[in-house]
N, C-alpha and C. Protein backbone atom coordinates (compact mmCIF):
# COMPACT_ATOMS: atom_id res chain seq x y z
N UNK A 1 0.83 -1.21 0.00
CA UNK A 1 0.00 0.00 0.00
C UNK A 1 0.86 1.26 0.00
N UNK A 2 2.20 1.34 0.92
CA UNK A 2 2.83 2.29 0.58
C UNK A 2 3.70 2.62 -0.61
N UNK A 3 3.88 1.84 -1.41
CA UNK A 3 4.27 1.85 -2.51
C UNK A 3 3.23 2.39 -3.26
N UNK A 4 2.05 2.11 -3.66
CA UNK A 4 0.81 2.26 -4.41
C UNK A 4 0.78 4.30 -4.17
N UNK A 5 0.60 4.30 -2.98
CA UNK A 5 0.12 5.67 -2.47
C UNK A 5 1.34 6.88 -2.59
N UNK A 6 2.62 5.96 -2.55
CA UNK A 6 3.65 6.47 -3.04
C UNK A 6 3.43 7.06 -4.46
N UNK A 7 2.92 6.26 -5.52
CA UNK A 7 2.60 6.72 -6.83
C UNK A 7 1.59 7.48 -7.17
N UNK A 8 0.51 6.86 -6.68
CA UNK A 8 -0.62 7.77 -6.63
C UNK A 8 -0.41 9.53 -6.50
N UNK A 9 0.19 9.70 -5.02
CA UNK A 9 0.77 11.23 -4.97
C UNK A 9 1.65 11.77 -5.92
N UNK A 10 2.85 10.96 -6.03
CA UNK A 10 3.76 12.11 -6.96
C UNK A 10 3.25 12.01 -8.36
N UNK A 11 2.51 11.42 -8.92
CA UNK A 11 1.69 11.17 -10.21
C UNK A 11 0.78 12.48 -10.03
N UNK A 12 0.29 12.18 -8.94
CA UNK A 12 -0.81 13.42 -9.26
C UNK A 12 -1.04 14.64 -8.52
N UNK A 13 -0.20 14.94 -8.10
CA UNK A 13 0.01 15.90 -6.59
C UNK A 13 0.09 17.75 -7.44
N UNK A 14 0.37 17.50 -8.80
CA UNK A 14 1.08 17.96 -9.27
C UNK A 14 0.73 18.36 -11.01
N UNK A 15 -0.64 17.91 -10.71
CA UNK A 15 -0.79 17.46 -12.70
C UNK A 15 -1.62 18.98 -12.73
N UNK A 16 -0.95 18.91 -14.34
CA UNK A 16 -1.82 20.45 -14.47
C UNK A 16 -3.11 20.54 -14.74
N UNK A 17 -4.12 21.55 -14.17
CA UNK A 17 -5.11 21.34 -14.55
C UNK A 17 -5.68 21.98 -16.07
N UNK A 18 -4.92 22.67 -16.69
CA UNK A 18 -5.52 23.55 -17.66
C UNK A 18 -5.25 22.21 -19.16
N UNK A 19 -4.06 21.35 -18.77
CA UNK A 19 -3.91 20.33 -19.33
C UNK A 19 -5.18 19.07 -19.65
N UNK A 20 -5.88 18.76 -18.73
CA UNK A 20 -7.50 17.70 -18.44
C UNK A 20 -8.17 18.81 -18.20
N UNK A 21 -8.80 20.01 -18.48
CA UNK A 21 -9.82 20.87 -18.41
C UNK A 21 -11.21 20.18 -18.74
N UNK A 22 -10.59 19.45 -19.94
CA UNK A 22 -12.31 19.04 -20.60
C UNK A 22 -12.29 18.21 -20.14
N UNK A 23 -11.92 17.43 -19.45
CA UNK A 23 -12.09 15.33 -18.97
C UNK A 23 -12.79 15.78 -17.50
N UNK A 24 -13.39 16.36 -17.03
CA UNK A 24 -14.06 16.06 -15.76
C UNK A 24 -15.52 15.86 -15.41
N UNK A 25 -16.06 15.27 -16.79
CA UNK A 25 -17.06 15.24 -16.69
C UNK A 25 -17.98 13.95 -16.24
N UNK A 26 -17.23 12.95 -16.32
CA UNK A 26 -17.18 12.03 -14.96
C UNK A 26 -17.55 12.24 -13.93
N UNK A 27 -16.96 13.38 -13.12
CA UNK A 27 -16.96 12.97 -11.52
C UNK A 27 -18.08 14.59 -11.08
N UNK A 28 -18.04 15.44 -12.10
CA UNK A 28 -19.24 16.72 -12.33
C UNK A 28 -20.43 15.50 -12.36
N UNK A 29 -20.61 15.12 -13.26
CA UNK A 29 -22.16 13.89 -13.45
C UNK A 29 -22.18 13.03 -12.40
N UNK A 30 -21.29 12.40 -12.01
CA UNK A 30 -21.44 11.39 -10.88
C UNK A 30 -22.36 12.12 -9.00
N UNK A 31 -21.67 13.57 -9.32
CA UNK A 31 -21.80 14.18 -8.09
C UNK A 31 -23.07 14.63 -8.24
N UNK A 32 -23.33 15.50 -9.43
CA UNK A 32 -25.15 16.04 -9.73
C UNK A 32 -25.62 14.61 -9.42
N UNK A 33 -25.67 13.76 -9.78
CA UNK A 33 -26.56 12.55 -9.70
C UNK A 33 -26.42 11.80 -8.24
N UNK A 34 -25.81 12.25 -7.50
CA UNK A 34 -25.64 10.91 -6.44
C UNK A 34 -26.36 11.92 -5.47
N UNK A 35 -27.71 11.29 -4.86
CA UNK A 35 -28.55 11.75 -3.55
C UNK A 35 -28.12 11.09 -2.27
N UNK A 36 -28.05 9.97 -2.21
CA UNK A 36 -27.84 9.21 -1.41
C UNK A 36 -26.79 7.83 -1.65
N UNK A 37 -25.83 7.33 -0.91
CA UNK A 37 -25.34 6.37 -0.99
C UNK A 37 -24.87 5.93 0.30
N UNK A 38 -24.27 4.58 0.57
CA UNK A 38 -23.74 3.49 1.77
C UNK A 38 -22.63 2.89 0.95
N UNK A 39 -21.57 2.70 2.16
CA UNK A 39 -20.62 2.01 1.67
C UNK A 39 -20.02 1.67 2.86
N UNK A 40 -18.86 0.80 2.81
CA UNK A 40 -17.66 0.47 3.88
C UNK A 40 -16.52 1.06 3.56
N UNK A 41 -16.00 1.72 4.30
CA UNK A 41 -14.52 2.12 4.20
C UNK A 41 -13.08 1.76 5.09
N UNK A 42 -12.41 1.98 4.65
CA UNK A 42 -10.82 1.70 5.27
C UNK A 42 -10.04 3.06 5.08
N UNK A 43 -9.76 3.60 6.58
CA UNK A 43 -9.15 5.16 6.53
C UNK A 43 -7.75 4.86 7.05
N UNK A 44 -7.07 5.48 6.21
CA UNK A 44 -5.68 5.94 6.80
C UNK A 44 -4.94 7.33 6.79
N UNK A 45 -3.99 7.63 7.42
CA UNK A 45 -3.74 8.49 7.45
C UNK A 45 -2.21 8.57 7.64
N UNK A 46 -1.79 9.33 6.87
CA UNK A 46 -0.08 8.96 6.30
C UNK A 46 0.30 10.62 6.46
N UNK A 47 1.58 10.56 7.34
CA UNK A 47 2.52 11.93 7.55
C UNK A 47 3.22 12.18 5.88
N UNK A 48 4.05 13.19 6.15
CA UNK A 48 4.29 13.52 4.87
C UNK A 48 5.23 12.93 4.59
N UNK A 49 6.12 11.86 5.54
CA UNK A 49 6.81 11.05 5.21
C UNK A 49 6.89 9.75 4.74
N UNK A 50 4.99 9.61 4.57
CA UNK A 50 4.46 8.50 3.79
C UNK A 50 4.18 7.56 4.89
N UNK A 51 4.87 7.79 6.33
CA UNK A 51 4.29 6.90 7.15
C UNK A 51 3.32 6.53 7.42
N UNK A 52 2.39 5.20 8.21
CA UNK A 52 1.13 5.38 8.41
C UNK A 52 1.14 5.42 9.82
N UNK A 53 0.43 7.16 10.00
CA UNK A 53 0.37 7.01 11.71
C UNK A 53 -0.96 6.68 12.17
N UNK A 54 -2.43 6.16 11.43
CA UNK A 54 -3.49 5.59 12.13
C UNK A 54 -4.33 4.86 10.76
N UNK A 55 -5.06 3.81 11.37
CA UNK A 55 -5.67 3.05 10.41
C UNK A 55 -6.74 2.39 11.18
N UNK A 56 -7.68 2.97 10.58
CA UNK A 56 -9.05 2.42 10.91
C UNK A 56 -10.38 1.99 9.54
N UNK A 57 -11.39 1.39 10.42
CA UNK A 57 -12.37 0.88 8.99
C UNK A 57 -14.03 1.49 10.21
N UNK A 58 -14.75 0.73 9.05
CA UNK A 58 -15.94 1.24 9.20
C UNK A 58 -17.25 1.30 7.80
N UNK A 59 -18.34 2.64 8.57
CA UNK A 59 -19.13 2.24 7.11
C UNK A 59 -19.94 3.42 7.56
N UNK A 60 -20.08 3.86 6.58
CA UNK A 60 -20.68 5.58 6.53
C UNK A 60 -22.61 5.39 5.36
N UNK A 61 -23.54 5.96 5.51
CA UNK A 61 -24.13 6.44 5.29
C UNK A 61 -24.34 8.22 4.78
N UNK A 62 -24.81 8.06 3.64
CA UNK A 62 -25.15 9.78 3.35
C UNK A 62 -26.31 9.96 2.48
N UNK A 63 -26.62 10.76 3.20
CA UNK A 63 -28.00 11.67 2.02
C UNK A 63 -28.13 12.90 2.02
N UNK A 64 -28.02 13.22 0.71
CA UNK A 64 -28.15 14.66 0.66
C UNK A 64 -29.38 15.61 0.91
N UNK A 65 -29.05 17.01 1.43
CA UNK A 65 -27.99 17.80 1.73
C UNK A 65 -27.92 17.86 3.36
N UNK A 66 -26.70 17.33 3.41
CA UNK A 66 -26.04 17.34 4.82
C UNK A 66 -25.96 16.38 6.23
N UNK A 67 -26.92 15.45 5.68
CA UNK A 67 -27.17 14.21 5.98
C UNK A 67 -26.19 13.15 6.34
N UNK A 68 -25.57 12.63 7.27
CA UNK A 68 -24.89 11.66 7.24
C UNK A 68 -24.64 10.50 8.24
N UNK A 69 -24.36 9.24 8.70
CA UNK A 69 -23.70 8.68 9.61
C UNK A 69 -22.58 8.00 9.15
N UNK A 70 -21.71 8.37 9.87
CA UNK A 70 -20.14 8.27 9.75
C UNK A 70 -19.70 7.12 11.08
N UNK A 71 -19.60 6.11 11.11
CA UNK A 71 -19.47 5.09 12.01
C UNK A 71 -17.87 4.54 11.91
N UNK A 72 -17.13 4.66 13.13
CA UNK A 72 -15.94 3.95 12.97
C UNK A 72 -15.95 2.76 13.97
N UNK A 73 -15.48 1.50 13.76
CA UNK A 73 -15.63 -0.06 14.06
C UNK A 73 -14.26 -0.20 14.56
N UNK A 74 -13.19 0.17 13.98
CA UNK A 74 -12.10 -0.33 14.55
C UNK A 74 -11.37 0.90 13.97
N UNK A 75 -9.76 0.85 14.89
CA UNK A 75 -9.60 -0.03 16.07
C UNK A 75 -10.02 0.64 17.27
N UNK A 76 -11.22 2.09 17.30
CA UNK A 76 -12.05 2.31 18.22
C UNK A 76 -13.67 2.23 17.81
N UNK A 77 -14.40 2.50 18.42
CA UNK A 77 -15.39 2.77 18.25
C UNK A 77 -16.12 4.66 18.18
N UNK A 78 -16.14 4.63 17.35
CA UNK A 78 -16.92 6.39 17.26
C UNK A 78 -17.85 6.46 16.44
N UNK A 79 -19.26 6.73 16.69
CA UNK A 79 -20.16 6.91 15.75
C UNK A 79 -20.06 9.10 15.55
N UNK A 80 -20.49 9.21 14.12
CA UNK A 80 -20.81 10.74 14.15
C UNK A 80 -21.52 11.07 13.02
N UNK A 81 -22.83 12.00 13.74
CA UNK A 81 -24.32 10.86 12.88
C UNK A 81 -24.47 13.13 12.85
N UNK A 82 -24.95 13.18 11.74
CA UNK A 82 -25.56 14.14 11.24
C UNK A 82 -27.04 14.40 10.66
N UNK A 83 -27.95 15.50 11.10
CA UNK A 83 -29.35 15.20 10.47
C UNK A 83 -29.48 16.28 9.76
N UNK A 84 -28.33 17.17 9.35
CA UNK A 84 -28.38 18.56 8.25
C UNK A 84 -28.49 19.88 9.01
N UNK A 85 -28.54 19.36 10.40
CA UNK A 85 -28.28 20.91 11.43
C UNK A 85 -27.48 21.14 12.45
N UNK A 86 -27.50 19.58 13.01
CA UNK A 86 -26.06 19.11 14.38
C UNK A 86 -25.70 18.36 13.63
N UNK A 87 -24.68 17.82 14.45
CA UNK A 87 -23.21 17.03 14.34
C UNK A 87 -22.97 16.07 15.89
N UNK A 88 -23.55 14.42 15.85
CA UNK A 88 -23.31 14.31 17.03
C UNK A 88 -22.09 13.59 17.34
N UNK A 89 -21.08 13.63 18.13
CA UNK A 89 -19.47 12.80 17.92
C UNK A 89 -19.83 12.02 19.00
N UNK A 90 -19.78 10.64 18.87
CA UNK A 90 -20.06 9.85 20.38
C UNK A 90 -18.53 9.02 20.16
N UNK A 91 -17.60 9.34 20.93
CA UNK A 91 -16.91 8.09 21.22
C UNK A 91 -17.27 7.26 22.88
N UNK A 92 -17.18 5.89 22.03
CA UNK A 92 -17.75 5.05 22.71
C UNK A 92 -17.37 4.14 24.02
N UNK A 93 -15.37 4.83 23.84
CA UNK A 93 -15.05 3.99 25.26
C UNK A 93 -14.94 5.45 26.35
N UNK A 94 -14.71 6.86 25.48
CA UNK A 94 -14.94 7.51 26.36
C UNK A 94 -16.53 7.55 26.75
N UNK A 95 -17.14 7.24 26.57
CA UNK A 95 -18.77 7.78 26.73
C UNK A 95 -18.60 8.97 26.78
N UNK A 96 -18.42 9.64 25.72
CA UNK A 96 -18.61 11.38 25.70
C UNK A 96 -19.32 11.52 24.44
N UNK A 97 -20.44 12.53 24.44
CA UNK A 97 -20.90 13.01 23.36
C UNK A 97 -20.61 14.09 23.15
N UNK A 98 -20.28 14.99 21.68
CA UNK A 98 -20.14 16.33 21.58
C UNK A 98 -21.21 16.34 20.22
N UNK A 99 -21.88 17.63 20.70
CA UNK A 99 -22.73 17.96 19.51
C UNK A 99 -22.56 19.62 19.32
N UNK A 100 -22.29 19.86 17.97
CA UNK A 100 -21.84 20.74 17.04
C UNK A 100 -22.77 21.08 16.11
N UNK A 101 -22.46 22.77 15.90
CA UNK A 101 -23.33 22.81 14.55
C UNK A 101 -22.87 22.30 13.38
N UNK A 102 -23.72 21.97 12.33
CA UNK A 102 -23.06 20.56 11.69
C UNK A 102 -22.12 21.92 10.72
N UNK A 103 -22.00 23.23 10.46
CA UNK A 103 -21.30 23.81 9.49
C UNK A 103 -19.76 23.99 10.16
N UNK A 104 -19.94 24.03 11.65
CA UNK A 104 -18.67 23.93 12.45
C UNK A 104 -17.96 23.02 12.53
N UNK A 105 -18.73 21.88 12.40
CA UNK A 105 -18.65 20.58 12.72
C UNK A 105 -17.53 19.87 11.77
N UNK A 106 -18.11 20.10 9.94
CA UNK A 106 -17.60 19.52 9.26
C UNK A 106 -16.71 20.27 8.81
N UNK A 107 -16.58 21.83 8.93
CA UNK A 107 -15.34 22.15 8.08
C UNK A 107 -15.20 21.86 6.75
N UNK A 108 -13.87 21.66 6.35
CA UNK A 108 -13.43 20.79 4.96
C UNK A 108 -12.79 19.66 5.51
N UNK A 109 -13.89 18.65 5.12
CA UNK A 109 -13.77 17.06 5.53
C UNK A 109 -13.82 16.43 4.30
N UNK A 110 -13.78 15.19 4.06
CA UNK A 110 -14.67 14.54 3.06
C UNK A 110 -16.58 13.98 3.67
N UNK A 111 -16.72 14.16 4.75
CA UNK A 111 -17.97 14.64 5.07
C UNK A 111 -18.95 15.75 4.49
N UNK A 112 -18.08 16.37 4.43
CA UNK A 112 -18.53 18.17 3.32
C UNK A 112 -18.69 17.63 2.42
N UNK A 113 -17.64 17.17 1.44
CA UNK A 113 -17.69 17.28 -0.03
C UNK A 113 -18.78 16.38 0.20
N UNK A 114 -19.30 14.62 -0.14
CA UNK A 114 -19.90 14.14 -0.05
C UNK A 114 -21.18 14.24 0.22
N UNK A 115 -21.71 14.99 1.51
CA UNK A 115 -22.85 15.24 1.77
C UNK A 115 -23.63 16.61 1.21
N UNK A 116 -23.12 17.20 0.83
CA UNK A 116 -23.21 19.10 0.14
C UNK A 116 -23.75 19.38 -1.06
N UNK A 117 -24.71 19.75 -1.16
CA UNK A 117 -25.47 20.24 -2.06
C UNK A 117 -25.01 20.67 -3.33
N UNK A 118 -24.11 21.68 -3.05
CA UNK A 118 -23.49 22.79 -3.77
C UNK A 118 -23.12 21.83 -5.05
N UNK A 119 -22.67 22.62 -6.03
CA UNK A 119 -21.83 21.70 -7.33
C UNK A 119 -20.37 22.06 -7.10
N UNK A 120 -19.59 20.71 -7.30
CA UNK A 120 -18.23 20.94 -7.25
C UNK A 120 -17.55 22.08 -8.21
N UNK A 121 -17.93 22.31 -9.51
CA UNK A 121 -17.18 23.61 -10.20
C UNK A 121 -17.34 25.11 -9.21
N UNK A 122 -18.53 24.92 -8.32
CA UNK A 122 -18.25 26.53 -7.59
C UNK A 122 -17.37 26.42 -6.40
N UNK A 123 -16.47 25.25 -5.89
CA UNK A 123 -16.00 25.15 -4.57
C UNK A 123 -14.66 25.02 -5.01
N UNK A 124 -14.20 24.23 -6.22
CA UNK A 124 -13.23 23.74 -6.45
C UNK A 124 -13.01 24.53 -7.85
N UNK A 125 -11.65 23.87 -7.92
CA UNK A 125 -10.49 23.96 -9.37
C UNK A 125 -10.75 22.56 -10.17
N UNK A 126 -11.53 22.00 -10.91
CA UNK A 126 -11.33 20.43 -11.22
C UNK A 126 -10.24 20.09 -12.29
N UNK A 127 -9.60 19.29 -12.03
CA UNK A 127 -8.86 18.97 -13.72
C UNK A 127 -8.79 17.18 -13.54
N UNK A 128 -8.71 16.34 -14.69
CA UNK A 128 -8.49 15.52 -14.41
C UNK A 128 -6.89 14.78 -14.58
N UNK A 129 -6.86 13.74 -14.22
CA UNK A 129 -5.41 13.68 -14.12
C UNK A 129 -5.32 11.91 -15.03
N UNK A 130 -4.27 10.92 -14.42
CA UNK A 130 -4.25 9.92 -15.36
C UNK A 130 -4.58 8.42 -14.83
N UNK A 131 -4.99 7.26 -15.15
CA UNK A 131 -5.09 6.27 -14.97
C UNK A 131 -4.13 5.54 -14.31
N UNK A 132 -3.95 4.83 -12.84
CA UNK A 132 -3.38 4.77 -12.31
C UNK A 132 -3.89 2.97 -11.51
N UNK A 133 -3.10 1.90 -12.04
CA UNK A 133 -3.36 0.71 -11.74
C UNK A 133 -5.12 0.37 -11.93
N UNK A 134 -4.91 1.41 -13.16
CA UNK A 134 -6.69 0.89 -13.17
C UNK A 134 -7.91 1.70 -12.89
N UNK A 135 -7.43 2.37 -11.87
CA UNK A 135 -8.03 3.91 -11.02
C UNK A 135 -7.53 5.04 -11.85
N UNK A 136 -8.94 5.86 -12.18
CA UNK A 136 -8.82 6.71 -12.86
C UNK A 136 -8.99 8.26 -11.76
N UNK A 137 -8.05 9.06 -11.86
CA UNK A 137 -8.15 9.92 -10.70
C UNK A 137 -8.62 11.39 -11.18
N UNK A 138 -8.99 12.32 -10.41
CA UNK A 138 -9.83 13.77 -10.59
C UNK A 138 -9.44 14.50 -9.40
N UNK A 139 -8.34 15.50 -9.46
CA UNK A 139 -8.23 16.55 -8.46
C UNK A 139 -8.94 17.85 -8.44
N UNK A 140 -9.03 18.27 -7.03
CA UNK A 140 -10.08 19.43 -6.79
C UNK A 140 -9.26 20.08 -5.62
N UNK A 141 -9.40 21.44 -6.22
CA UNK A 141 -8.53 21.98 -5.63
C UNK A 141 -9.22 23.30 -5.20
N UNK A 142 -9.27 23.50 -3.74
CA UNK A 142 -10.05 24.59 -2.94
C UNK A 142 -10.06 25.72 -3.69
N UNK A 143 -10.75 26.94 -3.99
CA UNK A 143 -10.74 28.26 -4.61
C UNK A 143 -10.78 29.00 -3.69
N UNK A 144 -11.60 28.62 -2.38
CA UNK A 144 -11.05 29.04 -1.20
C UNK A 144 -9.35 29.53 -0.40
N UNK A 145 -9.26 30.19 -0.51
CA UNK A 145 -7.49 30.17 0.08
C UNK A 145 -6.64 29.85 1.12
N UNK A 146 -8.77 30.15 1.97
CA UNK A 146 -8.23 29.23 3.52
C UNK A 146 -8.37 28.10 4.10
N UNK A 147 -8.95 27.66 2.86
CA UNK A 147 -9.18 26.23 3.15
C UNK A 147 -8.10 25.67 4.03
N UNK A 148 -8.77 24.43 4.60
CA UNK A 148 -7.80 23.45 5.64
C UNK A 148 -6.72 22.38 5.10
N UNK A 149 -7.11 22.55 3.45
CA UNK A 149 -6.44 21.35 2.68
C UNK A 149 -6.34 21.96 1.32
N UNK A 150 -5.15 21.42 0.98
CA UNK A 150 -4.71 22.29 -0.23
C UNK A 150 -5.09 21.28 -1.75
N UNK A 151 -5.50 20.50 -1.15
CA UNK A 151 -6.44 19.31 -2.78
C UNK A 151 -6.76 17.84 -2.10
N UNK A 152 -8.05 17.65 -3.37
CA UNK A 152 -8.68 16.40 -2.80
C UNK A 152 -8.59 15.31 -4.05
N UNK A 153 -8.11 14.59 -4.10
CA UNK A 153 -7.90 13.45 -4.82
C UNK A 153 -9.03 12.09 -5.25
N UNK A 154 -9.62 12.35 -6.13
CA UNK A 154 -10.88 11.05 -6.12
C UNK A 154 -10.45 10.09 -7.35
N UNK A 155 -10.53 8.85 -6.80
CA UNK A 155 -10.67 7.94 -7.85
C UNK A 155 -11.64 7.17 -7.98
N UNK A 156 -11.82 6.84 -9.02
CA UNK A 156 -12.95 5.89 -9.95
C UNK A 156 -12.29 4.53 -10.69
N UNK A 157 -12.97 3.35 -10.34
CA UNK A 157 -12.61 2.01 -10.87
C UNK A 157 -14.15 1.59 -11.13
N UNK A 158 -14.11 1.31 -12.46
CA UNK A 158 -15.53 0.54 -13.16
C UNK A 158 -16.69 1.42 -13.03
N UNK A 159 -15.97 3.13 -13.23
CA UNK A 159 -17.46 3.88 -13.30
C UNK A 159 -17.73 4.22 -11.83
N UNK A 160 -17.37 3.68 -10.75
CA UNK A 160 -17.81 3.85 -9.49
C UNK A 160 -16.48 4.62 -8.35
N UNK A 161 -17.29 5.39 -7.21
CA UNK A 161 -15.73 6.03 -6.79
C UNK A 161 -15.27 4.91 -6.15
N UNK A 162 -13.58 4.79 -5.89
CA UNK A 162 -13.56 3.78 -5.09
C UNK A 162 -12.54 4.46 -3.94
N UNK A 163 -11.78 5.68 -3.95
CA UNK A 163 -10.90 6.08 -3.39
C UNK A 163 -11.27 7.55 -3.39
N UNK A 164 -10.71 7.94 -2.22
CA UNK A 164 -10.60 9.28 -1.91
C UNK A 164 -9.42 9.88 -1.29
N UNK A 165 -8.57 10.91 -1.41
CA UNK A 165 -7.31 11.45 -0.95
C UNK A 165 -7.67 12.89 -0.41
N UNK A 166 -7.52 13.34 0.92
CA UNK A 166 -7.20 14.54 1.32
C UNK A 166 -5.99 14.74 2.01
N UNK A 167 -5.43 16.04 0.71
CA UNK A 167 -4.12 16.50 1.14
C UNK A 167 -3.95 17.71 2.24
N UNK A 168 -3.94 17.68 3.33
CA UNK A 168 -3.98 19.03 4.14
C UNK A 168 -2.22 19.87 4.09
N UNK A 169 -2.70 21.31 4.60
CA UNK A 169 -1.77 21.78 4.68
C UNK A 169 -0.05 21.64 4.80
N UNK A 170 -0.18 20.80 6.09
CA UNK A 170 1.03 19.98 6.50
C UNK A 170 1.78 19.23 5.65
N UNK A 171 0.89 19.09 4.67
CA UNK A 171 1.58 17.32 3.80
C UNK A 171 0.63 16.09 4.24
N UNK A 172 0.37 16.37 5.29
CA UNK A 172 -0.83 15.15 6.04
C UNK A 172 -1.51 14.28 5.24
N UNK A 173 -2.05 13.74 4.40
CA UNK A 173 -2.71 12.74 3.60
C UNK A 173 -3.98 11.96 4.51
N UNK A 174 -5.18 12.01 4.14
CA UNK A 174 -6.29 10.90 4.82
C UNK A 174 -6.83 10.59 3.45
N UNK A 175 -6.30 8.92 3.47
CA UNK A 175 -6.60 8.23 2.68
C UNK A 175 -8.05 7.27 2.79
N UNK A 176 -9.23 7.52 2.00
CA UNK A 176 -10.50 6.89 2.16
C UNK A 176 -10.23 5.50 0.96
N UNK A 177 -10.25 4.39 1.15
CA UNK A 177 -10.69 3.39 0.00
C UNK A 177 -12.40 2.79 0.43
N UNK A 178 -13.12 3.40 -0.81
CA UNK A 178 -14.57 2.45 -0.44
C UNK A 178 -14.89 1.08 -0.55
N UNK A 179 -15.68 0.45 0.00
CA UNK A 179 -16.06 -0.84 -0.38
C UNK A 179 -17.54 -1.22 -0.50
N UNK A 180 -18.06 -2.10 -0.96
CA UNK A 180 -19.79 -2.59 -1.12
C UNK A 180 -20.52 -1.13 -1.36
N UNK A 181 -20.28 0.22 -2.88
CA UNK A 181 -20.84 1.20 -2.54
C UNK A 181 -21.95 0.82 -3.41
N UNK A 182 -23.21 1.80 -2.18
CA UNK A 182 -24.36 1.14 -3.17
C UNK A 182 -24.85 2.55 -3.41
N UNK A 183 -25.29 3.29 -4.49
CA UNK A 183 -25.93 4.33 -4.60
C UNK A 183 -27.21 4.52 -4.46
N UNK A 184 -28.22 3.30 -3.90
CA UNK A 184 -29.48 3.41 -3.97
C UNK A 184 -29.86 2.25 -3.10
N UNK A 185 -29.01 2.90 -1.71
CA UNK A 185 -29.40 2.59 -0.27
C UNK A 185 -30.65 3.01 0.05
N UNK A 186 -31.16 1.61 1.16
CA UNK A 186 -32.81 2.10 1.75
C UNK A 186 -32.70 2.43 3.03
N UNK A 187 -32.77 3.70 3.03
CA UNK A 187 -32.73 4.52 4.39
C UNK A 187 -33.43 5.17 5.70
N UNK A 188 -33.48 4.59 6.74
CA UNK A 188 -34.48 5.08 7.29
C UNK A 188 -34.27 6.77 8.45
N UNK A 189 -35.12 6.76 8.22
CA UNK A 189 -35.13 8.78 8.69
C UNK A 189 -34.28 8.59 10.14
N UNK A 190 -34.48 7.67 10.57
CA UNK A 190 -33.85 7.33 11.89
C UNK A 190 -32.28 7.15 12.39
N UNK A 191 -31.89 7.11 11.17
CA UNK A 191 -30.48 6.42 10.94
C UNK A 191 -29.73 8.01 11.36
N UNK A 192 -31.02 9.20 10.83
CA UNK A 192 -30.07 10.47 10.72
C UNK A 192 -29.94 11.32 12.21
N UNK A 193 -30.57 10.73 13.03
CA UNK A 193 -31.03 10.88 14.31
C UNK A 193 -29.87 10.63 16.00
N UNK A 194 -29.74 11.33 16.67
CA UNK A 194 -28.89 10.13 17.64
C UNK A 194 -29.26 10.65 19.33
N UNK A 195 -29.37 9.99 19.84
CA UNK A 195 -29.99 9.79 21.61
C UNK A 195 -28.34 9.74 22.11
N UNK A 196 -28.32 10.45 23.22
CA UNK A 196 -26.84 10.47 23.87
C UNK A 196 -27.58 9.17 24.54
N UNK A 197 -26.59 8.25 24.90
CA UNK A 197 -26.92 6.73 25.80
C UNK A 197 -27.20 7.43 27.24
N UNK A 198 -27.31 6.79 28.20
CA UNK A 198 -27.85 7.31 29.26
C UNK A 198 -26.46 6.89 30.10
N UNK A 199 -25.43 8.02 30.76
CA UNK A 199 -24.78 8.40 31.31
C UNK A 199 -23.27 8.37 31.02
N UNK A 200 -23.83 8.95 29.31
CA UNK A 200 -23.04 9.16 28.78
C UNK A 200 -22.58 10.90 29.13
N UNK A 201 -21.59 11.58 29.35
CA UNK A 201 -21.00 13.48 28.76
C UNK A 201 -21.67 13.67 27.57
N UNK A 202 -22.18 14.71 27.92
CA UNK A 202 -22.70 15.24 26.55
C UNK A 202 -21.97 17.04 27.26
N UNK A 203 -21.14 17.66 25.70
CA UNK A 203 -20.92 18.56 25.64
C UNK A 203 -21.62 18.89 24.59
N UNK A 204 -22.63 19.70 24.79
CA UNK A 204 -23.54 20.80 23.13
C UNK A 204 -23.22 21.91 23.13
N UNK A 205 -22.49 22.52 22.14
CA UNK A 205 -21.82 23.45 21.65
C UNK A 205 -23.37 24.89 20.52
N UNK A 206 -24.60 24.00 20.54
CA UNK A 206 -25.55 24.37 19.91
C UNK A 206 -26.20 25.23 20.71
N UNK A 207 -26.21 25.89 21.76
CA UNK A 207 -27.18 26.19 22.92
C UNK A 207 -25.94 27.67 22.97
């Protein structure tokens, strides 16, 4: 994997965009069209020395606009469930809840991009870039100046996304790979909802 991600970056860290101007019409159509989807993921997160300093999995829910549950399984437990106005963070061995307004909340995440209404040509720079073990990749690059991350990296295998890259300031890298994504998940209103457990901390930042 560090070899792979090794290429992935200096391949594309770097590609011009005025060069793939017209090729982004892929991941423009994919995004107008996608309301809702479920998947499993595997997150990592690599220093700028390519190390990996954390690795976890899980399985996220989203529906648009702003909608989400973001569930991590290992190697802790944290659910962080959104209903388009809070943001609730439960980790589960602390029993602490924090609830946020969800615009504070998410910042520039891949939570944002994903769940957000907006169209990617008004947030971003798009260009596309080149085929890479198969994975075809699309950088987006903040127009914002203060953004928290200086480009976001998406790839596509068989038409479908399967990878995601956020590059932050630092050099920092959080690497998303999806798995089982289904775009036409059956969702119940409930899922977007969350009850602090009973004696659990709850800090609300909403009040």
């Amino acid at each position: 994997m560090k070899r792979i991600l090794i290429t992935i970056v200096s391949a594309l860290l770097f590609v011009s965009s005025s060069s793939w101007a017209d090729d982004t019409s892929e991941l423009i159509n994919f995004f107008k069209s996608l309301k809702s989807f479920s998947a499993e993921f595997e997150q990592t997160v690599e220093k700028s020395q390519m190390a990996v300093a954390e690795r976890s999995k899980g399985y996220l829910v989203i529906q648009k606009p702003g909608k989400f549950r973001w569930d991590y399984v290992l190697p802790y437990e944290q659910e962080i469930v959104s209903n388009g106005k809070k943001v609730w963070i439960y980790d589960v061995d602390l029993e602490q809840v924090t609830i946020k307004p969800v615009d504070q909340a998410l910042g520039n995440t891949p939570a944002m991009l994903l769940s957000s209404q907006d169209a990617l040509e008004k947030t971003f720079d798009i260009s596309a870039a080149e085929t890479i073990e198969g994975t075809k990749w699309f950088s987006l690059k903040p127009k914002d100046s203060e953004a928290g991350f200086t480009e976001i990296l998406i790839g596509f295998a068989k038409k479908q996304m399967s990878e995601m890259m956020l590059v932050d300031n630092l050099g920092q890298i959080t690497r998303l790979v999806f798995y089982k994504f289904n775009k036409k998940p059956v969702i119940k209103a409930s899922v977007f909802e969350f009850t602090p457990p009973k004696g659990a901390d709850v800090f609300d930042t909403t009040r």
